[in-house]
Protein backbone atom coordinates (compact mmCIF):
# COMPACT_ATOMS: atom_id res chain seq x y z
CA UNK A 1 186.05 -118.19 137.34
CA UNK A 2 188.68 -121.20 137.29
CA UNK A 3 192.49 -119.88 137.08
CA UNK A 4 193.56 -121.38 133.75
CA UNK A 5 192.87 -121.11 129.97
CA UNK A 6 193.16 -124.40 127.86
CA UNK A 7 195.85 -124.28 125.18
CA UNK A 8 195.71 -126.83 122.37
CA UNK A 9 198.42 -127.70 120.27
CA UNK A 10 199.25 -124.44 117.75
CA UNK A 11 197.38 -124.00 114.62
CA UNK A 12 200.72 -123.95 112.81
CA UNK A 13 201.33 -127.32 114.11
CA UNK A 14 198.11 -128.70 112.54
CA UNK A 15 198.42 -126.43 109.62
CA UNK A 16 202.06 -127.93 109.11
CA UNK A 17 200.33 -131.68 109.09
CA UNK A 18 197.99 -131.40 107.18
CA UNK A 19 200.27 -129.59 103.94
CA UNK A 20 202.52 -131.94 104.29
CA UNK A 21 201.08 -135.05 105.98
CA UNK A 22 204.31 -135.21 107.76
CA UNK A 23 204.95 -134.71 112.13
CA UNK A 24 206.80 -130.97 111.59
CA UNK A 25 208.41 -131.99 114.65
CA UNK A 26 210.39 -134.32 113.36
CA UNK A 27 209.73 -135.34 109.67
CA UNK A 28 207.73 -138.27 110.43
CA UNK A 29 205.07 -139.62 108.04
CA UNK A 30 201.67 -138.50 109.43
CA UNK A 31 199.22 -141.15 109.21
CA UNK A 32 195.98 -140.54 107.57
CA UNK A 33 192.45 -142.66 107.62
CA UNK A 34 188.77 -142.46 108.67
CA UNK A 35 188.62 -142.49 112.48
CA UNK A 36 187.07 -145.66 113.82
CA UNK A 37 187.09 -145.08 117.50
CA UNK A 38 187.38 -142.41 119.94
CA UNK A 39 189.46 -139.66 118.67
CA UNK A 40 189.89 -135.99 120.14
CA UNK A 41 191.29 -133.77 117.90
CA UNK A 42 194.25 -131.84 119.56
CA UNK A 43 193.67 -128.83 117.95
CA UNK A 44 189.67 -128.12 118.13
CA UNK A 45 189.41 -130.34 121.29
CA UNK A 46 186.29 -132.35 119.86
CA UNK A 47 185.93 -135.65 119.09
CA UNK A 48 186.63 -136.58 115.43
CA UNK A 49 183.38 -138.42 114.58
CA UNK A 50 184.12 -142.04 114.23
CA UNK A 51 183.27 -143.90 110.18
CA UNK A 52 182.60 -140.37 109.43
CA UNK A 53 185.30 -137.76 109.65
CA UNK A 54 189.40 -138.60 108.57
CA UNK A 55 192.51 -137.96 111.42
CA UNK A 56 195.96 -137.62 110.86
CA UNK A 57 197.87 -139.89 114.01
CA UNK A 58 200.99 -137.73 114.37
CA UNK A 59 204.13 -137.15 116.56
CA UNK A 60 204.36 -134.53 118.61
CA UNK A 61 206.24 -133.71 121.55
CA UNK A 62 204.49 -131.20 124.43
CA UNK A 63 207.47 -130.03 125.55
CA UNK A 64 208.84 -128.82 123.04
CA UNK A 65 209.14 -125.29 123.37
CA UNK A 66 209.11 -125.72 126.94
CA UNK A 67 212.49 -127.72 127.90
CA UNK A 68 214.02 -130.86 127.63
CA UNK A 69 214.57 -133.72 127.26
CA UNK A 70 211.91 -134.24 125.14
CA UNK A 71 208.64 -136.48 125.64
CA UNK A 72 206.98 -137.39 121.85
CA UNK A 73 204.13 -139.65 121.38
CA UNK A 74 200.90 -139.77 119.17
CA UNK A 75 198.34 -137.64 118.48
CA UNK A 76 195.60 -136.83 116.22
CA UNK A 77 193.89 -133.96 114.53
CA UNK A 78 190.95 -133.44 112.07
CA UNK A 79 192.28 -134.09 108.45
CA UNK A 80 190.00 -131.21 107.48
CA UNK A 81 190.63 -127.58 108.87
CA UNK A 82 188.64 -127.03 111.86
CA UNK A 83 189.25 -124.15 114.15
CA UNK A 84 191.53 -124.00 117.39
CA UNK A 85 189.97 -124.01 120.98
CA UNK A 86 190.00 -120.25 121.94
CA UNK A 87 189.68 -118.53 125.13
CA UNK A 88 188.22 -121.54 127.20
CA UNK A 89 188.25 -121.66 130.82
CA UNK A 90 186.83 -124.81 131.66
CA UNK A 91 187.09 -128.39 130.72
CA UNK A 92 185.35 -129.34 127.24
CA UNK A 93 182.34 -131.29 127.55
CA UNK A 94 184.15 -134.42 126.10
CA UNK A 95 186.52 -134.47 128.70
CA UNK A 96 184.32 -134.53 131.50
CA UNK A 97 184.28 -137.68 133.60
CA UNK A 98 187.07 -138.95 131.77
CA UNK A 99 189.68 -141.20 133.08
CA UNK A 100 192.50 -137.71 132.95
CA UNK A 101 195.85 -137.26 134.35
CA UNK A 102 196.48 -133.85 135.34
CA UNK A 103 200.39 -133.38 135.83
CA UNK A 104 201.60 -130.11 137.33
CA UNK A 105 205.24 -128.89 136.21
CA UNK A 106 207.17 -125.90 137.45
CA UNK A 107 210.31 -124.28 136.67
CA UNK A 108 212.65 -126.33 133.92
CA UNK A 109 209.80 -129.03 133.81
CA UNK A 110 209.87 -130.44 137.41
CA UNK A 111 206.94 -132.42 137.35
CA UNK A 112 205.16 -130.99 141.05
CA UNK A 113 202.25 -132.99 141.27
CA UNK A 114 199.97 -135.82 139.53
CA UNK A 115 196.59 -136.28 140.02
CA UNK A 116 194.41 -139.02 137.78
CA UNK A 117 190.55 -138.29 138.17
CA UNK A 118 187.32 -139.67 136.50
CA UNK A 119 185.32 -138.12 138.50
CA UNK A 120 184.11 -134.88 136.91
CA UNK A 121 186.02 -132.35 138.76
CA UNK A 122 188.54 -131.48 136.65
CA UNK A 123 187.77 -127.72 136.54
CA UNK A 124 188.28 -127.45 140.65
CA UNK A 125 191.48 -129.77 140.79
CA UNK A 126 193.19 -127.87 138.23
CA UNK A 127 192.12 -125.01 139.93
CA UNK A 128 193.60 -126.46 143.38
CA UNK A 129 196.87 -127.28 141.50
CA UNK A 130 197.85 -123.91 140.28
CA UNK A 131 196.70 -122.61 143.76
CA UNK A 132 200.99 -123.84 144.01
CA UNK A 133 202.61 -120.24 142.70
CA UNK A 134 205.35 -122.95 141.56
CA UNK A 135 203.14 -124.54 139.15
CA UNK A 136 203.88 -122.68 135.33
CA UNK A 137 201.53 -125.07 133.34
CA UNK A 138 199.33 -128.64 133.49
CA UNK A 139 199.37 -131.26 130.90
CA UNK A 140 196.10 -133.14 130.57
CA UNK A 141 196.30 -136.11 129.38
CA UNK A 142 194.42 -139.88 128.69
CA UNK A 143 194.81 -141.93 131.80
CA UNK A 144 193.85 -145.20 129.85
CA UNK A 145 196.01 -144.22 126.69
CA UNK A 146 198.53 -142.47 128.55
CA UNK A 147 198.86 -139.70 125.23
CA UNK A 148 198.77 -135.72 125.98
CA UNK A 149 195.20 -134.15 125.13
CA UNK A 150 196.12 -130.57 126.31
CA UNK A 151 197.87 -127.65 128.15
CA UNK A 152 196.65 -125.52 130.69
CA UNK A 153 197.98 -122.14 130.90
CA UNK A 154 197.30 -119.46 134.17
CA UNK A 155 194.82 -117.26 132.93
């Protein structure tokens, strides 16, 4: 059993979007069309299926309810409801193999470690990374795009 549960961004979040097509963040216009390329939601953790399904491209900082300064940048979310990522323990299918960036932050967000795979293993070096007790929480995120996917939490 790995040692972390994956947290998406909060329903609220993409609740908040989608009412008001707006980043609640920060006011922002949220952007709105049919996706035409690869496109994870941030809230169900599948991919928003491209000339079929609409996105909203939003900002949204990580950090923000865990420190500062904070870190915004782009992200994207089904334009239709769909339901948060609950309870996982392992890496979503559509994540696997992926160029990822797993970044490691402790206490007041000292980033502790960075490790960019494509290899598959992303369930056993997260695991290895929060074998560090100073390690509160990992940020996934796109190696090639360089945007924030998802949280890991200790389980």
């Amino acid at each position: 059993m790995n040692t972390f549960q994956i947290a998406p961004i909060p329903t609220e979040v993409a609740e908040s979007v989608r009412a008001t097509g707006r980043a609640p963040q920060y006011g922002f216009p949220a952007h709105k069309e049919v996706a035409s390329g690869r496109a994870p939601c941030r809230h169900c953790l599948r991919l928003i299926r491209a000339h079929e399904e609409e996105l909203f491209l939003f900002t949204y900082d990580p950090f923000q309810p865990l420190g500062v300064p904070p870190l915004p940048g782009p992200v994207y979310i089904h334009a239709e409801t769909c339901e948060r990522l609950v309870g996982a323990t392992f890496f979503p299918e559509q994540y696997r193999g992926r160029a990822l960036t797993l970044a490691a932050y402790g206490d007041d967000r000292r980033l502790l470690a960075e490790v960019r795979l494509s290899d598959g293993h992303e369930d056993a070096e997260a695991d290895r990374l929060f074998g560090n007790p100073e390690v509160q929480y990992i940020h996934v995120r796109s190696t090639e795009a360089g945007c924030y996917l998802f949280r890991l939490d200790r389980a």
